[in-house]
C-alpha atoms as a PDB file:
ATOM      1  CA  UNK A   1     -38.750  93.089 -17.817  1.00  0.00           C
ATOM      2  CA  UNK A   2     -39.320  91.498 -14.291  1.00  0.00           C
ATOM      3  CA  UNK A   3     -37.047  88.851 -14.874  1.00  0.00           C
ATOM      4  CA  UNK A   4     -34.256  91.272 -16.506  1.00  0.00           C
ATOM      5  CA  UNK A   5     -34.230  93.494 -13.335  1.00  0.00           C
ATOM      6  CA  UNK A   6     -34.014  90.318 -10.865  1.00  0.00           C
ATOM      7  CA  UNK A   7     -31.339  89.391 -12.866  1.00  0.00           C
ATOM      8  CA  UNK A   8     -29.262  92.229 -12.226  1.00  0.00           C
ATOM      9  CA  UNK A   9     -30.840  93.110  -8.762  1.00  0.00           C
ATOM     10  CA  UNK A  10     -28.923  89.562  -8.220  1.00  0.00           C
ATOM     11  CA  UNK A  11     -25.726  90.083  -9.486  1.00  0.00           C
ATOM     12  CA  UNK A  12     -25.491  93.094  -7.803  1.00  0.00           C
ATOM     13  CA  UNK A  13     -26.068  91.284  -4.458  1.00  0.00           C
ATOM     14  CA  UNK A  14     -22.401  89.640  -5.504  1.00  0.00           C
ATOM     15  CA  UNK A  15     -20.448  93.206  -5.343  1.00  0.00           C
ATOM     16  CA  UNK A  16     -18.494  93.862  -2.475  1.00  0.00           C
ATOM     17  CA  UNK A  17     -18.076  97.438  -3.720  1.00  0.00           C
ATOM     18  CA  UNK A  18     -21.767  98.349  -4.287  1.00  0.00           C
ATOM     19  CA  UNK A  19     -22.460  96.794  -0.889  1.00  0.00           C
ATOM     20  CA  UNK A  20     -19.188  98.987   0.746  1.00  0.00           C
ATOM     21  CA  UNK A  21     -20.940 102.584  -0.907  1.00  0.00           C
ATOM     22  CA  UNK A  22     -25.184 100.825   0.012  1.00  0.00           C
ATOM     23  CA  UNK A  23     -23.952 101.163   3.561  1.00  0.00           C
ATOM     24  CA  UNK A  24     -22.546 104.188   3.900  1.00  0.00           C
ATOM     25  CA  UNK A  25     -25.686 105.314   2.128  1.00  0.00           C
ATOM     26  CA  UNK A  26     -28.219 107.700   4.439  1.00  0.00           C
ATOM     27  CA  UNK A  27     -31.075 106.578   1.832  1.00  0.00           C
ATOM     28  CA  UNK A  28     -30.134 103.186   1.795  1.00  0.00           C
ATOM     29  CA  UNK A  29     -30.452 102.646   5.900  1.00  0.00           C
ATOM     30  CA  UNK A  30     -34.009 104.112   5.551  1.00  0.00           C
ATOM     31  CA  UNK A  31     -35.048 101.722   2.808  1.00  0.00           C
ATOM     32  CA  UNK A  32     -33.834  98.622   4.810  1.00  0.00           C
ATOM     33  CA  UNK A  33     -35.879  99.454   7.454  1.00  0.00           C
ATOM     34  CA  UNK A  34     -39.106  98.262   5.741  1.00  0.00           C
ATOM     35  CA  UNK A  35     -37.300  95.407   6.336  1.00  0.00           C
ATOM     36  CA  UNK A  36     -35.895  94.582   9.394  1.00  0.00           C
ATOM     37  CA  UNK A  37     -36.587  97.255  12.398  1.00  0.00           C
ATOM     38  CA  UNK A  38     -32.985  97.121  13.776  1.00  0.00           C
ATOM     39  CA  UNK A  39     -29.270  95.905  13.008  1.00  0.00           C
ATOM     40  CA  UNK A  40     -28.741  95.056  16.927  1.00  0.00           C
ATOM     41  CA  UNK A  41     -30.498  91.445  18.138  1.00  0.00           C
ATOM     42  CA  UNK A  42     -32.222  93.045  20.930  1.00  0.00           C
ATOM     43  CA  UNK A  43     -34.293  95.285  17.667  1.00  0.00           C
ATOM     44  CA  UNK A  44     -35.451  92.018  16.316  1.00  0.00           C
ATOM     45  CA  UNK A  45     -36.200  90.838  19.785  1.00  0.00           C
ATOM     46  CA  UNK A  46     -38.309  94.061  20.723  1.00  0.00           C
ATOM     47  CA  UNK A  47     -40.106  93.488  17.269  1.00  0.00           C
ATOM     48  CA  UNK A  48     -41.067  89.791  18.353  1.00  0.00           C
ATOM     49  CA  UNK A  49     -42.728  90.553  21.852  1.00  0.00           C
ATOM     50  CA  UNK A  50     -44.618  93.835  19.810  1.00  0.00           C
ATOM     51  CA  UNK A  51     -45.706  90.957  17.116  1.00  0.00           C
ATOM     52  CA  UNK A  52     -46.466  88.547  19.844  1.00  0.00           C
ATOM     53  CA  UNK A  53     -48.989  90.445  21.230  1.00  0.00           C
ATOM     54  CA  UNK A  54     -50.858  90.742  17.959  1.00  0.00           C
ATOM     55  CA  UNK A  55     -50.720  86.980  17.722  1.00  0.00           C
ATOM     56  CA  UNK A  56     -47.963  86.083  15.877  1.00  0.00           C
ATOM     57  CA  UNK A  57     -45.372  84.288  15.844  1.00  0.00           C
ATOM     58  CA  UNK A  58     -41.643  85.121  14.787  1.00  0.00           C
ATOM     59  CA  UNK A  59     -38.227  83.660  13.791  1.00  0.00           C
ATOM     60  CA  UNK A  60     -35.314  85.557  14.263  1.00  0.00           C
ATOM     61  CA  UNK A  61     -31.899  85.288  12.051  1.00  0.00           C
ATOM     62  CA  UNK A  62     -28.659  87.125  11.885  1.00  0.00           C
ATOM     63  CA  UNK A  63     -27.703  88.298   8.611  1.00  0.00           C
ATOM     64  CA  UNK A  64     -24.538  87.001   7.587  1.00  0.00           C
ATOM     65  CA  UNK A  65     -23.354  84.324   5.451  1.00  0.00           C
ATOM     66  CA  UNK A  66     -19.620  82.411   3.716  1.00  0.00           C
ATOM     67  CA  UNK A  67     -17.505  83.278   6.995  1.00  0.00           C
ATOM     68  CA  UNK A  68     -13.903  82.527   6.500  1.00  0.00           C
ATOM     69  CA  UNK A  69     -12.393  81.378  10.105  1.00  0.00           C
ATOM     70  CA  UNK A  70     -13.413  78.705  12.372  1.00  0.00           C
ATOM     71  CA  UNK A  71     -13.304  81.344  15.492  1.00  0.00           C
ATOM     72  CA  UNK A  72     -16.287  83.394  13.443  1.00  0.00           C
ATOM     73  CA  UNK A  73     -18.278  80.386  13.475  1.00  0.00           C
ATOM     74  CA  UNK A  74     -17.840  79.840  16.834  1.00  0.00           C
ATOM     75  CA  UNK A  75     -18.696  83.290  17.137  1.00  0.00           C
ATOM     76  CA  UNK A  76     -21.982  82.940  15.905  1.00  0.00           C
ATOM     77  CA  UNK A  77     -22.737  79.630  17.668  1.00  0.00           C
ATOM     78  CA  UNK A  78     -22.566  81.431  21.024  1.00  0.00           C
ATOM     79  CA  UNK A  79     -24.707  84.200  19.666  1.00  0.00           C
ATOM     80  CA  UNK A  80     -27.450  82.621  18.831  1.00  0.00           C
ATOM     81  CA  UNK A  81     -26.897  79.760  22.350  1.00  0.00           C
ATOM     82  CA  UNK A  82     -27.236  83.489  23.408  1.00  0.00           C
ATOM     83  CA  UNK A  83     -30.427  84.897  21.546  1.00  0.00           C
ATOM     84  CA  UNK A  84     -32.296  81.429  22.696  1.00  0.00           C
ATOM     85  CA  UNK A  85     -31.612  81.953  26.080  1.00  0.00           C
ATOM     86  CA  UNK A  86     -32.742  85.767  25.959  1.00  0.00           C
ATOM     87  CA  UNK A  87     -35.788  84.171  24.029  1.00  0.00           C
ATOM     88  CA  UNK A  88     -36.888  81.993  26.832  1.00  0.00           C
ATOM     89  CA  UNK A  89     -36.294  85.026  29.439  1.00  0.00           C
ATOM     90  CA  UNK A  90     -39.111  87.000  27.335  1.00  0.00           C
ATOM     91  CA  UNK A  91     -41.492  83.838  26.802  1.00  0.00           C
ATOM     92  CA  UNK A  92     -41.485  85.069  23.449  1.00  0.00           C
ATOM     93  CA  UNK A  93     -43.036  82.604  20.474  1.00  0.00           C
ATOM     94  CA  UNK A  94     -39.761  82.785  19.039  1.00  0.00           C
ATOM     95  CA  UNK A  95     -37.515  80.616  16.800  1.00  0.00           C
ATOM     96  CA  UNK A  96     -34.005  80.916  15.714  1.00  0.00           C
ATOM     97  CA  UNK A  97     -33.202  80.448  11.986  1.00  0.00           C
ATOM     98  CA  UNK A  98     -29.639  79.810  10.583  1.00  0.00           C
ATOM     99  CA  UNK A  99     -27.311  79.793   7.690  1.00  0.00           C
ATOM    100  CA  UNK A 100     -25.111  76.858   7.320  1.00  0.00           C
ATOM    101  CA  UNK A 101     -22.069  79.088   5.906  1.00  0.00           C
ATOM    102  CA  UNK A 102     -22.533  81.209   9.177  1.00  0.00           C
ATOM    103  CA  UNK A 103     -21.547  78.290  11.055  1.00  0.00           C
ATOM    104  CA  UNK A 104     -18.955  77.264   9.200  1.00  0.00           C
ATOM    105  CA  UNK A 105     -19.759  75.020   6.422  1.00  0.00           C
ATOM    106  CA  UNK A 106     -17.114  76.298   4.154  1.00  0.00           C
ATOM    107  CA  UNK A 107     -14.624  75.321   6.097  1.00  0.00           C
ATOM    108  CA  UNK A 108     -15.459  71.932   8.067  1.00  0.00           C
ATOM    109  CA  UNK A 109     -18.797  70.379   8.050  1.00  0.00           C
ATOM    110  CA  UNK A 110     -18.150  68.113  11.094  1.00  0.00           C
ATOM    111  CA  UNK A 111     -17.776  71.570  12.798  1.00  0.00           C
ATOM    112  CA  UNK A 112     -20.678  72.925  11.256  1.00  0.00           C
ATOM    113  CA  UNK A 113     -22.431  69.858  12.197  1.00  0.00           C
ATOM    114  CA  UNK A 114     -21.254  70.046  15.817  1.00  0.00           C
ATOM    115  CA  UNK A 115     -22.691  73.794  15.928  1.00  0.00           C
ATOM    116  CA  UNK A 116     -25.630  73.125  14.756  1.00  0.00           C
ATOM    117  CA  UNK A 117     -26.213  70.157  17.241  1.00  0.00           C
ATOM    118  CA  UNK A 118     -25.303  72.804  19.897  1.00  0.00           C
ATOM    119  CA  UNK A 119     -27.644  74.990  19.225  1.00  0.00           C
ATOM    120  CA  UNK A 120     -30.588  72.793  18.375  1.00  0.00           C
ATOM    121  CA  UNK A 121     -29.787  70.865  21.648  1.00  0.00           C
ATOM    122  CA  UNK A 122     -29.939  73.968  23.254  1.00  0.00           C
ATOM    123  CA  UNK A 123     -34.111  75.133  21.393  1.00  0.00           C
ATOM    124  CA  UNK A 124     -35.514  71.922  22.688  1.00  0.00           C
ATOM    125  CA  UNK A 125     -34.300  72.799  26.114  1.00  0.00           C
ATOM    126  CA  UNK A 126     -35.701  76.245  26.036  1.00  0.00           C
ATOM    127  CA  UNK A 127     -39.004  74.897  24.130  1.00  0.00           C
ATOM    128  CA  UNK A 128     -38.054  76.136  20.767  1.00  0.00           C
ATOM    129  CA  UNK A 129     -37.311  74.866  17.102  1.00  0.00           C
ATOM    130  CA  UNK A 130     -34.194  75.407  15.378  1.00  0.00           C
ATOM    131  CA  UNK A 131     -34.560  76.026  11.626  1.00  0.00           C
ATOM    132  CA  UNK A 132     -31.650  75.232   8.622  1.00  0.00           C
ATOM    133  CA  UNK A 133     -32.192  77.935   5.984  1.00  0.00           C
ATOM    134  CA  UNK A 134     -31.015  76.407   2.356  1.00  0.00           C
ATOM    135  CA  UNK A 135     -28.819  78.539   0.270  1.00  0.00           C
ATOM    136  CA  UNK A 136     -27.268  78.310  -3.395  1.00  0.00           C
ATOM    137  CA  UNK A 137     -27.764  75.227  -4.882  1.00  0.00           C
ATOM    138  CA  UNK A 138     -23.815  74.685  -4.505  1.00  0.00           C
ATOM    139  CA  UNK A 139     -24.853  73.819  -0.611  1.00  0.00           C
ATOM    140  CA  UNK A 140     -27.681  71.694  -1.354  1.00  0.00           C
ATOM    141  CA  UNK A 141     -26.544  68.258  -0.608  1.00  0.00           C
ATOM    142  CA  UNK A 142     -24.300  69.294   2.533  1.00  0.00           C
ATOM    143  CA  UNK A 143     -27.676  71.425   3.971  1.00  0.00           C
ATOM    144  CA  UNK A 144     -29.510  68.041   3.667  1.00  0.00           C
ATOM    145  CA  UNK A 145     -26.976  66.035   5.281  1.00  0.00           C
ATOM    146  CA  UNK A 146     -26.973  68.564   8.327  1.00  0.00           C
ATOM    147  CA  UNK A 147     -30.953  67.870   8.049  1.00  0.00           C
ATOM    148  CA  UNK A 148     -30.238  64.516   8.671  1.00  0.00           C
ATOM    149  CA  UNK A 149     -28.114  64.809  11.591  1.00  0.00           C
ATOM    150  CA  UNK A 150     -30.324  67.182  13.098  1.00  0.00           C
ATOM    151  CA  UNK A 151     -33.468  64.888  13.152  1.00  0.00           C
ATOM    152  CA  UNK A 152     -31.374  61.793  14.404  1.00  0.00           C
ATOM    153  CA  UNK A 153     -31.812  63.799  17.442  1.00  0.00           C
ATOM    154  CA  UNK A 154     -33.715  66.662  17.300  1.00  0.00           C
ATOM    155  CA  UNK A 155     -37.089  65.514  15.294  1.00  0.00           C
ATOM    156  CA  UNK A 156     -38.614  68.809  15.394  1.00  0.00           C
ATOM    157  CA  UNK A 157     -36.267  70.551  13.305  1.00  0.00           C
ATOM    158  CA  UNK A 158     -36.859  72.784  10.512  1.00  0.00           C
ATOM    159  CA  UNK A 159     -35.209  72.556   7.042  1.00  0.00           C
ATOM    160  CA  UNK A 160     -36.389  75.617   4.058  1.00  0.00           C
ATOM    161  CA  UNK A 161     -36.280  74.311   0.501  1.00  0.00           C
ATOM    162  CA  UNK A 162     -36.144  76.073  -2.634  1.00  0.00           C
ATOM    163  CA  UNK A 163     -39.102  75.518  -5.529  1.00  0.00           C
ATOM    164  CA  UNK A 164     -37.304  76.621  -7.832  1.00  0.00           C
ATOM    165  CA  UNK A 165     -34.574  74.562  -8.037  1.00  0.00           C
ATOM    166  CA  UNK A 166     -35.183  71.379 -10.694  1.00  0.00           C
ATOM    167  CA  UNK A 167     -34.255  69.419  -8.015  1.00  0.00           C
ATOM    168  CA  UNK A 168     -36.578  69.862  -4.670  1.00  0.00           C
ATOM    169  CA  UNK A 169     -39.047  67.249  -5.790  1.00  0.00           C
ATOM    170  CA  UNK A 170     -36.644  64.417  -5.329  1.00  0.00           C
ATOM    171  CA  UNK A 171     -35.060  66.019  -2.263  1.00  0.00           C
ATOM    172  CA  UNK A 172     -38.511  66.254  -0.657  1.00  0.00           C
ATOM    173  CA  UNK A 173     -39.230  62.829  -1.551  1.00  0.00           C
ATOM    174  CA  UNK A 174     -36.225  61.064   0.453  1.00  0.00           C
ATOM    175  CA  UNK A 175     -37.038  63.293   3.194  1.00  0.00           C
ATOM    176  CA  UNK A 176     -40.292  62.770   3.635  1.00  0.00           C
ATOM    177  CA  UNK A 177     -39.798  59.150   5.324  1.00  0.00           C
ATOM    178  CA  UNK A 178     -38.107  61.248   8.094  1.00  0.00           C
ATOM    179  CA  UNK A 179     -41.424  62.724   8.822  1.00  0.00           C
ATOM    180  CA  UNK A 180     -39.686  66.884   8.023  1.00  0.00           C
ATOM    181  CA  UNK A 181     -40.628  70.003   9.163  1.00  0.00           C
ATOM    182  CA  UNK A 182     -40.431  72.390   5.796  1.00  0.00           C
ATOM    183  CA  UNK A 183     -40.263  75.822   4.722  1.00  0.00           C
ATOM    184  CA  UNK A 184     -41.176  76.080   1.277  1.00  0.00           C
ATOM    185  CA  UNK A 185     -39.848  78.954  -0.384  1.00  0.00           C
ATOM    186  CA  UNK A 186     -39.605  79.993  -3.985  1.00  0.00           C
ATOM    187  CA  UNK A 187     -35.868  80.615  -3.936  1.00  0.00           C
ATOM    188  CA  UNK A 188     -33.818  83.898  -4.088  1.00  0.00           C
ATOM    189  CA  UNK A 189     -30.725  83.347  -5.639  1.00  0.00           C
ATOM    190  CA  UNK A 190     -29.151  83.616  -9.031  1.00  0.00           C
ATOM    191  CA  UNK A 191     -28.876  80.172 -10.546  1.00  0.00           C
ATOM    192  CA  UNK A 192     -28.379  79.111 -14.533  1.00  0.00           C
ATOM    193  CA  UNK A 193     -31.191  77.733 -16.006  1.00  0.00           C
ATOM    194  CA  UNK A 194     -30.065  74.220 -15.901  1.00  0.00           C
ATOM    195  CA  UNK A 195     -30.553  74.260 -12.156  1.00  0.00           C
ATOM    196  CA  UNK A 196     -33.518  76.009 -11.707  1.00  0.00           C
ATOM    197  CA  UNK A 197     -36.578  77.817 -13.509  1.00  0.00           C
ATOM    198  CA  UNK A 198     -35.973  81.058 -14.921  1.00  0.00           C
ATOM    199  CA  UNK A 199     -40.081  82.228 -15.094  1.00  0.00           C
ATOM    200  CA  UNK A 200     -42.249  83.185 -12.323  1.00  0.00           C
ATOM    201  CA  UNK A 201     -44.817  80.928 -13.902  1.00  0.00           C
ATOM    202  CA  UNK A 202     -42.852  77.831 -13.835  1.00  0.00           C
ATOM    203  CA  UNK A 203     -41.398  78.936 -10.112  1.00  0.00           C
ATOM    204  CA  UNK A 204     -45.368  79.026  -9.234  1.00  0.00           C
ATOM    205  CA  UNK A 205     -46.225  76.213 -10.448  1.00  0.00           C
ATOM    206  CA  UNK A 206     -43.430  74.041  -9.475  1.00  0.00           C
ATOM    207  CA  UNK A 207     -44.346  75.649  -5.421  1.00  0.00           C
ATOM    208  CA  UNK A 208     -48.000  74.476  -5.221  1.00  0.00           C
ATOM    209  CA  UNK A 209     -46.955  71.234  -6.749  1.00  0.00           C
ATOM    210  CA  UNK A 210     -44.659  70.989  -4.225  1.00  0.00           C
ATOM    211  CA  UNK A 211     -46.936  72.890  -1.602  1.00  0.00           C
ATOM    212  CA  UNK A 212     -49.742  70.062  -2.145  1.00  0.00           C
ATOM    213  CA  UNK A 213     -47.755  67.156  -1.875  1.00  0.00           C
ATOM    214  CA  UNK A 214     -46.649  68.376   1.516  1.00  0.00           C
ATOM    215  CA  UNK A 215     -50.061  68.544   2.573  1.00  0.00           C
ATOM    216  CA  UNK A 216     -50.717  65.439   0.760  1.00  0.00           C
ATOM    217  CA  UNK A 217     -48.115  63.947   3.619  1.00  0.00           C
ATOM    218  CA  UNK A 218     -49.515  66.171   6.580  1.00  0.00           C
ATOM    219  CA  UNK A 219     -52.456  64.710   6.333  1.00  0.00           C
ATOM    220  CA  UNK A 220     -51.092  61.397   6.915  1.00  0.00           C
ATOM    221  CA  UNK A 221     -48.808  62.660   9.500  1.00  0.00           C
ATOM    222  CA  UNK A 222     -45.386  62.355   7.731  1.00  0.00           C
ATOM    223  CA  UNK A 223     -44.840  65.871   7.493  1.00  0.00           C
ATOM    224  CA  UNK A 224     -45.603  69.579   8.663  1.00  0.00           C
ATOM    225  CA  UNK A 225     -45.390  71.796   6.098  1.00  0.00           C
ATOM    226  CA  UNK A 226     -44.548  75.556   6.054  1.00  0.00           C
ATOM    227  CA  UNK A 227     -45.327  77.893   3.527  1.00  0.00           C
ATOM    228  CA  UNK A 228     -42.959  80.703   2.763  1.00  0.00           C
ATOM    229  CA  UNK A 229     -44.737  83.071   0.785  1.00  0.00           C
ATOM    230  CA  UNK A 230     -46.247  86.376   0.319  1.00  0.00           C
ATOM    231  CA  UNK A 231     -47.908  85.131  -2.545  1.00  0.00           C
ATOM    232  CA  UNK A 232     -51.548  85.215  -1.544  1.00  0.00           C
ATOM    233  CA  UNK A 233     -52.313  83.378  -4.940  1.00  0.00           C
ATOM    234  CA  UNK A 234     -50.441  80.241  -3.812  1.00  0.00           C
ATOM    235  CA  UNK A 235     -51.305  80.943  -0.212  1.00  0.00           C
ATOM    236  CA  UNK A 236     -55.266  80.849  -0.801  1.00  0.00           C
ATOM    237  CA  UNK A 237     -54.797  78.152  -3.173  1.00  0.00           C
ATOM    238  CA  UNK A 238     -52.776  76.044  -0.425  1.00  0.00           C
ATOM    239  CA  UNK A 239     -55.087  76.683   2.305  1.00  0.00           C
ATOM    240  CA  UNK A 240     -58.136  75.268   0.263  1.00  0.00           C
ATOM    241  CA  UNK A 241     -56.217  72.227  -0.302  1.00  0.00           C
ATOM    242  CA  UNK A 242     -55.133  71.811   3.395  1.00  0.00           C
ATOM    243  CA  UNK A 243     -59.148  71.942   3.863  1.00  0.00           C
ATOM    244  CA  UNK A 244     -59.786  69.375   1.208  1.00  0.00           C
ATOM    245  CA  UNK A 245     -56.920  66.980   2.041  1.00  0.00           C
ATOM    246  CA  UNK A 246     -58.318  67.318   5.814  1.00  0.00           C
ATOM    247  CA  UNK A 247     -55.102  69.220   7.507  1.00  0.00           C
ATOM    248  CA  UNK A 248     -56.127  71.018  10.196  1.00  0.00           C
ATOM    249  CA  UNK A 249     -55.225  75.149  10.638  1.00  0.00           C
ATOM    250  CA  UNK A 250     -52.460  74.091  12.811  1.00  0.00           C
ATOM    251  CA  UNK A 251     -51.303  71.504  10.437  1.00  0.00           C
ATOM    252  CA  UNK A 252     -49.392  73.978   9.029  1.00  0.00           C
ATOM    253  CA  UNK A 253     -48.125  77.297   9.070  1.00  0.00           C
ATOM    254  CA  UNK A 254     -47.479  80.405   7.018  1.00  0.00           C
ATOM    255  CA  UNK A 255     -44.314  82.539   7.327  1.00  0.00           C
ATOM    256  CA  UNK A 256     -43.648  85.798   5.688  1.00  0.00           C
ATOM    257  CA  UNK A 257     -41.055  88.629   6.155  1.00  0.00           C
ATOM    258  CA  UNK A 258     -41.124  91.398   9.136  1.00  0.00           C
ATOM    259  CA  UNK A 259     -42.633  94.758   7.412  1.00  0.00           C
ATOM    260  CA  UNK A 260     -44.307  93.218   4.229  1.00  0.00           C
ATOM    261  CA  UNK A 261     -47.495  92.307   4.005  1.00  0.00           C
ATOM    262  CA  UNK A 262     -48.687  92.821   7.211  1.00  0.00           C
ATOM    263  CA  UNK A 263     -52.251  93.358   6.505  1.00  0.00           C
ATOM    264  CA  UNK A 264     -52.257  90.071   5.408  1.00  0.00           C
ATOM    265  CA  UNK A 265     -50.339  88.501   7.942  1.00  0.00           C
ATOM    266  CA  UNK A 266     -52.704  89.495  10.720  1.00  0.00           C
ATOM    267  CA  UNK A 267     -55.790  88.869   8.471  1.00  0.00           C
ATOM    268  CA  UNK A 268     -54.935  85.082   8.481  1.00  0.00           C
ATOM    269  CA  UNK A 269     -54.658  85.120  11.711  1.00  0.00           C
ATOM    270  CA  UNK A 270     -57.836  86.607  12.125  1.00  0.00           C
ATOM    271  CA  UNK A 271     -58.689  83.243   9.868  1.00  0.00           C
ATOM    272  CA  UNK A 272     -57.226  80.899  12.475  1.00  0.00           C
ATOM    273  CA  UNK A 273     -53.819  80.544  10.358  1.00  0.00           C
ATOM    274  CA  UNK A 274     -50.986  79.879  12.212  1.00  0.00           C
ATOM    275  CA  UNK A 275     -48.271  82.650  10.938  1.00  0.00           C
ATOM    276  CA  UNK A 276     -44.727  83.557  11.989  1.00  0.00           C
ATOM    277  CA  UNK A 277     -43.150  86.716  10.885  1.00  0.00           C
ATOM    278  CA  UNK A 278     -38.814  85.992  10.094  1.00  0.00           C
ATOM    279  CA  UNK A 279     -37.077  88.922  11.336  1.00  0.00           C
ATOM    280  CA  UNK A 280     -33.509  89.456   9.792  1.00  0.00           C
ATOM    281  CA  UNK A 281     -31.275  91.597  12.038  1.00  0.00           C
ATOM    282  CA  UNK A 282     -27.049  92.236  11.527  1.00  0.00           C
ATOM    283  CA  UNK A 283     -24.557  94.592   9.806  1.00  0.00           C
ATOM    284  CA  UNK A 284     -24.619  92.289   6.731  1.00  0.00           C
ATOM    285  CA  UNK A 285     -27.471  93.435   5.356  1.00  0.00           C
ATOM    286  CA  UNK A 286     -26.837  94.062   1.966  1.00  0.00           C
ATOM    287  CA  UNK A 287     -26.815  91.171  -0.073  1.00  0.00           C
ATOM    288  CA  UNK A 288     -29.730  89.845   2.294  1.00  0.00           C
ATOM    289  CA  UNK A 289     -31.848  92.828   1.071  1.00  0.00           C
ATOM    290  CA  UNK A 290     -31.125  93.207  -2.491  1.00  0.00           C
ATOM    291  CA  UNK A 291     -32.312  89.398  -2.623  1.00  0.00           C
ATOM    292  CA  UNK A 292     -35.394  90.896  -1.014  1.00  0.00           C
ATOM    293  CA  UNK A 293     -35.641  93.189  -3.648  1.00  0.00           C
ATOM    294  CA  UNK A 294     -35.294  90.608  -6.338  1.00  0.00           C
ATOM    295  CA  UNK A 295     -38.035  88.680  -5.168  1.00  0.00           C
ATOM    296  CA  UNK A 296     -39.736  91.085  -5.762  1.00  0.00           C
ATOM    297  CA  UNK A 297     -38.736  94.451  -8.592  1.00  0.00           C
ATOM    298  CA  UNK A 298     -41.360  96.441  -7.853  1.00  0.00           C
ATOM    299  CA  UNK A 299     -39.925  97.090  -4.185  1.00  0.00           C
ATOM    300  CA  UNK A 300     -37.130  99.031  -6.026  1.00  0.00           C
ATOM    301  CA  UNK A 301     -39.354 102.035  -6.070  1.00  0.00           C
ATOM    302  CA  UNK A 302     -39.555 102.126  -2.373  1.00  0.00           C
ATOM    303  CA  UNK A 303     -35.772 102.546  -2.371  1.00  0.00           C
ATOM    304  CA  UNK A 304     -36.076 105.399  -5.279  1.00  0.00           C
ATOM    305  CA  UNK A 305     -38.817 107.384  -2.944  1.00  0.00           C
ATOM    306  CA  UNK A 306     -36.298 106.843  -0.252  1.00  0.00           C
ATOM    307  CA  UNK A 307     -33.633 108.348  -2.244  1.00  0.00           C
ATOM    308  CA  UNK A 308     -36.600 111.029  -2.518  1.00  0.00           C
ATOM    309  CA  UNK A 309     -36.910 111.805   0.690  1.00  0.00           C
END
């Protein structure tokens, strides 16, 4: 039943009608807000300084992705030079994260590649990191190349990759020699079988796997892994092998989204985790959060008690 309703929480992601009627929606406004605490970047930047002062870290992105002219992508370049420079006004522990197709990818990757230069250039400056988000496993291949290209100069860059796409255990193993910073997430779009594993089980599995040989190369300095998660399962599990592999707490991190799990989030801090909370902010919000809800079903009865009241 789980995997029937992310199914279809995922095609409807892909309807430009559903999302047109979502945001006209009263109900559907309040619902997002679990989410992300504002559309506007000076909400997500507000949220950062409150979560800063409870210890945490945060990671800010603009919602947004498959823009269609090179003057939006230049657009977004200078919002985010932008957001980093309001970043290092605040002294916030703050980190900008990006979408290749918001910069342009569809379109030109040397321009893409020259944006994203720009702005990681511009997060060493200001004493941040600049993180590549991966999306659909169509983009795969050109997300690592910008990778690439990004440590050439920038060796503290940040890449996510997907465990549940067949795939990520080769990727991770040519990148490792590059000594990577990444973001292991279980993936949140809707791919056919071939390409990546339909079951939570096998998505789990395939994550600490993955998880544990990232550690496996922490420990020997050739990587720092992240782990994307709010499963506390796979999070427990990973810590006790960071302790038995000898990786410090600061070895690696944990990130997790703004407004879920929380409890948790500040009880591994308590634990001497290192955690960053990603904060999505933007008008295009919708197919951002029904991915959200996919992740996850059960969230769909926070938007019905929305609907409720």
């Amino acid at each position: 039943m789980a995997s029937i309703a992310r199914s279809l929480l995922l095609q409807a992601a892909n309807s430009p009608w559903l999302a047109r009627q979502m945001s006209q929606r009263a109900f559907a406004r309040r619902a997002v807000r679990r989410f992300m605490p504002g559309e506007a970047l000076d909400d997500a930047l507000a949220a950062a300084e409150a979560l800063a002062a409870q210890k945490l870290g945060t990671l800010v992105t603009q919602l947004g992705e498959n823009l269609t002219r090179p003057e939006e992508a230049v657009a977004v370049r200078d919002h985010y030079l932008d957001a980093l420079a309001r970043i290092q006004a605040r002294g916030l522990p703050t980190a900008v994260s990006i979408k290749p197709t918001q910069l342009g990818l569809d379109l030109s990757q040397a321009d893409c590649r020259a944006h994203v230069l720009a702005l990681a250039e511009r997060a060493e400056a200001t004493g941040t990191t600049l993180w590549i988000d991966m999306e659909d496993s169509s983009y795969v291949d050109r997300t690592l190349d910008l990778y690439r290209a990004l440590l050439e100069r920038h060796p503290g860059g940040g890449l996510a990759l997907q465990a549940y796409l067949r795939r990520t255990p080769a990727d991770l193993e040519t990148l490792l020699p590059l000594k990577p910073t990444i973001r292991l997430v279980k993936g949140a779009y809707a791919e056919p079988p071939s390409l990546a594993f339909a079951a939570k089980r096998e998505t789990d599995l395939a994550y600490y796997a993955l998880g544990r040989r990232l550690l496996e190369a922490a420990a020997k300095g050739q990587a720092k892994p992240i782990f994307g998660t709010h499963d506390m399962v796979l999070v427990e599990r990973l810590v006790e092998a960071a302790r038995e592999l000898g990786v410090p707490d600061g070895g690696y991190e944990i990130h997790m989204l703004y407004g879920i799990g929380t409890d948790h989030q500040q009880a591994l801090v308590r634990h001497g985790r290192v955690v960053r909370t990603l904060i999505s902010y933007g008008h295009a919000w919708f197919k951002w959060y029904m991915r959200r809800l996919a992740e996850r079903p059960a969230n769909v009865w926070f938007v019905i008690r929305s609907m409720l009241g």
